[in-house]
Protein backbone atom coordinates (compact mmCIF):
# COMPACT_ATOMS: atom_id res chain seq x y z
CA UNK A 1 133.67 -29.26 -247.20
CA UNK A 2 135.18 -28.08 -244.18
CA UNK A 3 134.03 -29.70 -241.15
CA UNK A 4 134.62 -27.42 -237.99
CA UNK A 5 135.45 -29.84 -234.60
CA UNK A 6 135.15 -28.39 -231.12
CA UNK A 7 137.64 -29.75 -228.79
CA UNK A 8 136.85 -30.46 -225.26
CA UNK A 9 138.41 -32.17 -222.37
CA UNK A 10 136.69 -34.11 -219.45
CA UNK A 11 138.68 -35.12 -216.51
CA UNK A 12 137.74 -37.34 -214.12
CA UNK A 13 139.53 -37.07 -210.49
CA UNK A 14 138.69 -39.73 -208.10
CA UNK A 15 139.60 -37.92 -204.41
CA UNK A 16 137.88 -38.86 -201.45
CA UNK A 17 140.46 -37.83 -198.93
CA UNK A 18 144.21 -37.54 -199.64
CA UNK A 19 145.38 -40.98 -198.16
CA UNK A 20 142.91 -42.50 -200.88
CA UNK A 21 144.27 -40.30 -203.63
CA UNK A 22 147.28 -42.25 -204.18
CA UNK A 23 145.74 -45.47 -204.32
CA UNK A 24 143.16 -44.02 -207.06
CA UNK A 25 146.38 -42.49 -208.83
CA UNK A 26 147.96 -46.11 -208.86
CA UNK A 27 145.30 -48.17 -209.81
CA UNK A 28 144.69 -45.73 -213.09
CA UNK A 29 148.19 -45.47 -213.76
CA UNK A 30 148.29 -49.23 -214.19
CA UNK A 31 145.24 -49.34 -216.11
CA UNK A 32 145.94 -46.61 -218.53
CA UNK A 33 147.38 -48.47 -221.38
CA UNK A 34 143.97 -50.66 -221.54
CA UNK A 35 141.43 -48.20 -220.62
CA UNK A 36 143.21 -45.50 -223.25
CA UNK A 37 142.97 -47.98 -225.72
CA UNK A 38 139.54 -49.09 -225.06
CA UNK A 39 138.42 -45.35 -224.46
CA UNK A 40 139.77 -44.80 -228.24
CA UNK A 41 137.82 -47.83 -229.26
CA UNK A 42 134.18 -46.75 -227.99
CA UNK A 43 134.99 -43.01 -229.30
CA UNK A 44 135.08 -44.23 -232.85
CA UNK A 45 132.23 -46.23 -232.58
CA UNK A 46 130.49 -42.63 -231.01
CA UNK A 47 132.16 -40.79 -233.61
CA UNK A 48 130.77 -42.37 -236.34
CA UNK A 49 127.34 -42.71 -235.10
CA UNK A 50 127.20 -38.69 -234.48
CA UNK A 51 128.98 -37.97 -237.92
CA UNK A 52 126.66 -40.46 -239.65
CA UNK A 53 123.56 -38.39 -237.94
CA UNK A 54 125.17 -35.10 -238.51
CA UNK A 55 126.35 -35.70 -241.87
CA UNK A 56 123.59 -37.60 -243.61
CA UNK A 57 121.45 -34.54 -244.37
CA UNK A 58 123.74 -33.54 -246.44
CA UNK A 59 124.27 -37.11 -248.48
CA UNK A 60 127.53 -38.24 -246.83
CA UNK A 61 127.35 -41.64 -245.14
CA UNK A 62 129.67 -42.37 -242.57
CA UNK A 63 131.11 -45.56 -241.46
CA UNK A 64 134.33 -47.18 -239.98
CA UNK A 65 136.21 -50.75 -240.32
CA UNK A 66 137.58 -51.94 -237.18
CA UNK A 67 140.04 -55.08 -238.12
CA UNK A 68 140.80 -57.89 -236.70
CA UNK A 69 144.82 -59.63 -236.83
CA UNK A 70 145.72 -58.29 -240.05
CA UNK A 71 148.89 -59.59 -242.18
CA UNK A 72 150.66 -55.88 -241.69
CA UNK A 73 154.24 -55.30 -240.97
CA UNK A 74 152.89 -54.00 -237.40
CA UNK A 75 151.65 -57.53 -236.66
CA UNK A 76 154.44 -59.40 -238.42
CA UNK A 77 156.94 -57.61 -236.34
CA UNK A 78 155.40 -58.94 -233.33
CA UNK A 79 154.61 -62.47 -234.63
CA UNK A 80 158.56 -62.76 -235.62
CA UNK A 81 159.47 -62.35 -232.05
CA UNK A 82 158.77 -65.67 -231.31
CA UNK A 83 161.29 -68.54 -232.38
CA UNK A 84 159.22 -70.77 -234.24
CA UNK A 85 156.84 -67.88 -236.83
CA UNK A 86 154.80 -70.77 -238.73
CA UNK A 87 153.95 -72.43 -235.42
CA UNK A 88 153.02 -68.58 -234.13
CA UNK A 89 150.95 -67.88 -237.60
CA UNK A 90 148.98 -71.22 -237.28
CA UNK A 91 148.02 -70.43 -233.50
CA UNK A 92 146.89 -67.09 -234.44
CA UNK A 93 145.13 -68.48 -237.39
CA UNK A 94 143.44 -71.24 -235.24
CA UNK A 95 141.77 -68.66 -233.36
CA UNK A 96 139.68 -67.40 -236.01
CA UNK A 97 136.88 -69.18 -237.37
CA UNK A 98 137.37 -68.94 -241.19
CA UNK A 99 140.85 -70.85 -240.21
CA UNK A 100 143.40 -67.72 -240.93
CA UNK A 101 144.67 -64.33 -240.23
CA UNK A 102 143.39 -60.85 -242.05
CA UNK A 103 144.88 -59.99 -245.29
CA UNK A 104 144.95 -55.94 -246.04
CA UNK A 105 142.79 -57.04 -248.93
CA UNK A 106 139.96 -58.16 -246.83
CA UNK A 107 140.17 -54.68 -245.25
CA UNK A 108 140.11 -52.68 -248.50
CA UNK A 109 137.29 -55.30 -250.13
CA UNK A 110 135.22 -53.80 -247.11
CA UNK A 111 135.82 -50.07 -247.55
CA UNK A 112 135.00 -50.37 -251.80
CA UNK A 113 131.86 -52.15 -250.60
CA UNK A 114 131.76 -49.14 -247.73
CA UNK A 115 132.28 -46.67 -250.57
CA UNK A 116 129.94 -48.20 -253.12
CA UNK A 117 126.16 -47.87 -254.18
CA UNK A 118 126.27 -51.61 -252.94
CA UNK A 119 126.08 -49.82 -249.17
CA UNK A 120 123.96 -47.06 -250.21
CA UNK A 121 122.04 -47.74 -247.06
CA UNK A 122 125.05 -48.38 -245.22
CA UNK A 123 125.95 -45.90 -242.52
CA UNK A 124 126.67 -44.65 -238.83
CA UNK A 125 128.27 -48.39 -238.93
CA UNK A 126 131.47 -50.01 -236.98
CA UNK A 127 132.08 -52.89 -239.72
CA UNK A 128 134.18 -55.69 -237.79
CA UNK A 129 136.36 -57.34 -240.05
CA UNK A 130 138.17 -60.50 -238.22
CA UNK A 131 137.49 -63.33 -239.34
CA UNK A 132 135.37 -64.27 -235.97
CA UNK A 133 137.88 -63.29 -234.09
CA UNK A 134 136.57 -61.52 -231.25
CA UNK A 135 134.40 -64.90 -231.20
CA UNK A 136 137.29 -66.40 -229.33
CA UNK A 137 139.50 -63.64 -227.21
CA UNK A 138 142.24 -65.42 -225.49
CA UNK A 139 145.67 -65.61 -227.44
CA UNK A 140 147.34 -68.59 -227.36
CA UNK A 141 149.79 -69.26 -224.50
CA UNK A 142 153.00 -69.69 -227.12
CA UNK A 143 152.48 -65.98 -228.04
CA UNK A 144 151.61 -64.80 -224.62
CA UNK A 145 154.00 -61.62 -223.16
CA UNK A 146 155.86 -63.17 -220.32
CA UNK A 147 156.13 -59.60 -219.11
């Protein structure tokens, strides 16, 4: 099935006189990085609401896993950084209520249940998959950028 996407593009200028201008184009510039990220966030979660309503006419359920700290070479890169790793793992692993980081397994267990009859029911969903993790959102001061 071929699935035909429209592609449009909102900008948002804040301008109330041109001495103001640069202090709008500052303060965005330093939050881009956060508010791109969290911008991408919320659109999946939209996505797959509209997809799910769009799409379940026609017997296709959508859904979409949103992880937590997950074992992946992405994270270990950034957990070997620090000088002491096990000290670094058992931080990170403190912070989550079941008592340890994501294994990719937990994430694929998730999408077969996603994917079965089991979740037949199942859709227009953001499944969080993190252990509790957003349950506690500071990160421990040892892996804290210093930048």
């Amino acid at each position: 099935m071929l699935l035909r996407v429209r592609s449009w593009v909102v900008m948002v200028f804040f301008v109330k006189d041109t001495a103001t201008t640069e202090i709008y184009t500052r303060s965005l510039h330093d939050a881009l990085p956060i508010s791109a990220y969290a911008t991408s966030k919320a659109g999946i979660h939209g996505l797959t609401r509209a997809l799910a309503v769009d799409l379940g006419p026609m017997g296709i359920r959508v859904n979409a896993i949103a992880p937590g700290w997950i074992d992946t070479d992405l994270n270990r890169g950034y957990v070997d950084r620090h000088p002491n790793r096990e000290t670094a793992v058992a931080e990170l692993a403190s912070l989550h209520p079941v008592g340890r980081i994501g294994d990719p397994a937990d994430i694929a267990a998730t999408a077969l249940w996603l994917a079965s009859t089991d979740a037949g029911f199942v859709t227009g969903q953001v499944v969080t998959v993190d252990g509790g993790r957003m349950t506690r959102l500071s990160i421990p001061a040892s892996l804290a950028d210093d930048t």
